[in-house]
Protein backbone atom coordinates (compact mmCIF):
# COMPACT_ATOMS: atom_id res chain seq x y z
CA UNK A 1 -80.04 35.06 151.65
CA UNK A 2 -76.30 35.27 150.96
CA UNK A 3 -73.28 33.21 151.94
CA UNK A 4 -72.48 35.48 155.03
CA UNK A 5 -76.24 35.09 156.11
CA UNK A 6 -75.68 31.23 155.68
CA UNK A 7 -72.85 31.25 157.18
CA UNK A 8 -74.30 33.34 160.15
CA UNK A 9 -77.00 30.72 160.82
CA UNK A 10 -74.54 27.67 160.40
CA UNK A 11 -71.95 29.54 163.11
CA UNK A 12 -75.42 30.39 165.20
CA UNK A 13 -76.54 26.91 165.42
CA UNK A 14 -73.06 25.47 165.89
CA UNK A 15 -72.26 27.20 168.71
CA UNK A 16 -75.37 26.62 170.18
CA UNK A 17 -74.73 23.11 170.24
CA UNK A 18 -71.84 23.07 171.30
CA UNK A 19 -72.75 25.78 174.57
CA UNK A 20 -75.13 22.53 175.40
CA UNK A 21 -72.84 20.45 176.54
CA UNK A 22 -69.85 23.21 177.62
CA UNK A 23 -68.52 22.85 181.14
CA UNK A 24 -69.86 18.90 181.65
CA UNK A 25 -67.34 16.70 182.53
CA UNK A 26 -65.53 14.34 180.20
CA UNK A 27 -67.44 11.50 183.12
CA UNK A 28 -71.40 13.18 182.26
CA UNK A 29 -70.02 13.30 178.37
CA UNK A 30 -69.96 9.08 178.77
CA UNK A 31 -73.29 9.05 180.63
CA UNK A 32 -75.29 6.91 178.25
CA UNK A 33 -79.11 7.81 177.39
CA UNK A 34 -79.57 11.35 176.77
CA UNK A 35 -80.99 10.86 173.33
CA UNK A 36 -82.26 6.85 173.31
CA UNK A 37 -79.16 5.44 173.85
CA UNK A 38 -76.85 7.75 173.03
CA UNK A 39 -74.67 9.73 175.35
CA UNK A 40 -73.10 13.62 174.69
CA UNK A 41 -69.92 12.08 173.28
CA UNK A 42 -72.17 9.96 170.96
CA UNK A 43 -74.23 13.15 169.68
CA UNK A 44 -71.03 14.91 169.31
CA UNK A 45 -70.26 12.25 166.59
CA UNK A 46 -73.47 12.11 165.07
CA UNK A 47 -73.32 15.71 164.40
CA UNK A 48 -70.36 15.14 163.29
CA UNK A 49 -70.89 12.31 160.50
CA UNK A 50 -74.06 15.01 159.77
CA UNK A 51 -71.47 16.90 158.65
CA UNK A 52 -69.28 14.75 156.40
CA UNK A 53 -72.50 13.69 154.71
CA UNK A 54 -72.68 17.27 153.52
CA UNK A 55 -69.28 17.37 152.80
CA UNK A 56 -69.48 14.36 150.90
CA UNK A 57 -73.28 15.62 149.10
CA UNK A 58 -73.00 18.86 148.57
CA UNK A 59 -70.76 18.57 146.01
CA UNK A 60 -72.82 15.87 143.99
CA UNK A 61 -75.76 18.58 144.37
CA UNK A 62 -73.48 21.23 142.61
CA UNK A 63 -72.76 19.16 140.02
CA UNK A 64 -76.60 18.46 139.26
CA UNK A 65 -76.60 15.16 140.60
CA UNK A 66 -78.94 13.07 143.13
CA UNK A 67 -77.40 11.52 146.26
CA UNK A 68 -78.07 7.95 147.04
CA UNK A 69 -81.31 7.63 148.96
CA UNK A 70 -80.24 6.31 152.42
CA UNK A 71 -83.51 4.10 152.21
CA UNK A 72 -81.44 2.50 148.89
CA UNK A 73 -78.14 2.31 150.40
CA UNK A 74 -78.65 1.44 153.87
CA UNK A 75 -82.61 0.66 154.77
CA UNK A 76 -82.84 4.66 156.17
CA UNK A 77 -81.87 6.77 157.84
CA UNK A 78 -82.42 5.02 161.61
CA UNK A 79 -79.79 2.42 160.30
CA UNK A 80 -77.45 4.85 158.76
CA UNK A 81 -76.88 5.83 162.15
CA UNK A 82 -77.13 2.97 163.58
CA UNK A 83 -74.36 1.33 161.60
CA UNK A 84 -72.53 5.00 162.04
CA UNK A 85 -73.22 4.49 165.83
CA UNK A 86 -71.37 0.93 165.52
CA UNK A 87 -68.01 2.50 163.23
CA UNK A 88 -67.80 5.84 165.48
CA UNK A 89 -68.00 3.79 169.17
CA UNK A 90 -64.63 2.50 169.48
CA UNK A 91 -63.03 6.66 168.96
CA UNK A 92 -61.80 8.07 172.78
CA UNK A 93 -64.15 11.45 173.82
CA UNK A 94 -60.95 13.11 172.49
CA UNK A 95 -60.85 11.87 169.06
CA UNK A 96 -64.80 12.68 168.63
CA UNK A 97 -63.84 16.15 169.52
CA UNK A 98 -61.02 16.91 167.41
CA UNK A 99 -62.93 14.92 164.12
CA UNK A 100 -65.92 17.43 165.50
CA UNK A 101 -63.72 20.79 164.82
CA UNK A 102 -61.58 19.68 162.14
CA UNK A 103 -64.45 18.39 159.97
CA UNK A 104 -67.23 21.58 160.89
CA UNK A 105 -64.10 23.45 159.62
CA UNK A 106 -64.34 21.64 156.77
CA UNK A 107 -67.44 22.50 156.05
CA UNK A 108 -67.21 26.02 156.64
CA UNK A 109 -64.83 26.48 154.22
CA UNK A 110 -66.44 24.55 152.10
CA UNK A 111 -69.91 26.95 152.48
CA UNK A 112 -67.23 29.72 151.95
CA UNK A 113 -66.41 29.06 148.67
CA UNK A 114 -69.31 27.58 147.47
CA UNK A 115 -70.84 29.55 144.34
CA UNK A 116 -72.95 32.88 146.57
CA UNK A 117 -75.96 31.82 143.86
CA UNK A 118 -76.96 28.76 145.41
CA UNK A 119 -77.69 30.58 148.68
CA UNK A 120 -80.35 33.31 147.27
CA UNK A 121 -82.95 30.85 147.13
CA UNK A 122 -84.10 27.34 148.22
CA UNK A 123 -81.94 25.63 145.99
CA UNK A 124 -81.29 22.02 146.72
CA UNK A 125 -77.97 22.70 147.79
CA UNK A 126 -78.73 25.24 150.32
CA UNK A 127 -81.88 22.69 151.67
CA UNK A 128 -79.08 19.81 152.09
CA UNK A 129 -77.39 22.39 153.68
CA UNK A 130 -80.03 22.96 156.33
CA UNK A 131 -81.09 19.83 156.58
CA UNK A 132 -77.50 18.00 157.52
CA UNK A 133 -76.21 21.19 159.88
CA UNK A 134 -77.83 24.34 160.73
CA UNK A 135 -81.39 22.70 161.16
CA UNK A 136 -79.82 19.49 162.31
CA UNK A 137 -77.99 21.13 165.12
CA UNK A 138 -81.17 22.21 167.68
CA UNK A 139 -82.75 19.13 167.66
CA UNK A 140 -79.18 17.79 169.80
CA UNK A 141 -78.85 20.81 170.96
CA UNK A 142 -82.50 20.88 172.70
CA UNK A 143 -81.95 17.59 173.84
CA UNK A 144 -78.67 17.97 175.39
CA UNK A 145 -80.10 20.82 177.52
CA UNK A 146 -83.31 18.73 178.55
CA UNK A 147 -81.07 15.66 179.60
CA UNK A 148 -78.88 18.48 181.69
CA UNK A 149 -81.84 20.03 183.75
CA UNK A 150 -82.83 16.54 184.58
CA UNK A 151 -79.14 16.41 185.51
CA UNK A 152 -79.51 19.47 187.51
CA UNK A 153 -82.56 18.72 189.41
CA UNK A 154 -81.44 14.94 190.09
CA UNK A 155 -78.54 16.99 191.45
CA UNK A 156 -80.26 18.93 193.65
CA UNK A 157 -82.76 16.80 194.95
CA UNK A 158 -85.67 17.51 193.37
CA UNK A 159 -86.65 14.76 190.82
């Protein structure tokens, strides 16, 4: 793989995610419980923070070094979110979105200029990669479309 490739599946998966929630209103973005407890808005900003963590961990990868363990820092993963969850809920839908684009910009240009050589193979960089974006994203992304259907067919009448 090479940075273009990478940068092909991040772009892929991003605006796949962001198709699952396109033409809902800013009312069904509030709607709590599509994920747990979680509404759209509240995905949006998960996928968001996501991203800062690779903003913030890909670097310290480059350089050789280990992240924290979130299992160290917080208890894991479930509670870095969870305290995330608590920080990110008093931001308007409007502020989630523009922290969404300006900080996925971020990271693209970040990819962009990363070193092509840490794309060719697994590295650790390029799994970090995966794991905090591109293979993040369709997990959200599934279950934003799942919650909508049941949206749709509570809609129509038929659940």
């Amino acid at each position: 793989m090479d940075t273009e490739q990478i940068l092909e599946r991040l772009d892929r998966a991003w605006k796949d995610f962001e198709s699952s929630y396109e033409g809902l209103t800013e009312e069904q973005l509030m709607i709590p419980n599509v994920t747990g407890a979680w509404s759209v808005r509240d995905i949006i900003a998960h996928v968001t923070w996501w991203d800062e963590e690779a903003l913030k961990h890909l670097p310290v990868v480059l350089e050789g070094g280990k992240p924290e363990r979130y299992s160290d820092k917080y208890g894991g993963i479930d509670d870095f979110n969870a305290i995330m969850t608590v920080k990110r809920s008093h931001l308007s839908l409007a502020e989630v979105l523009k922290m969404h684009d300006d900080v996925h910009a971020q990271l693209v240009e970040y990819v962009r200029n990363a070193p092509a050589d840490l794309f060719a193979s697994e590295t650790r960089f390029r799994r970090r990669l995966r794991l905090d974006t591109f293979g993040h994203y369709p997990v959200h992304t599934q279950a934003i479309k799942k919650w909508r259907e049941a949206l749709d067919q509570k809609a129509e009448g038929i659940a």
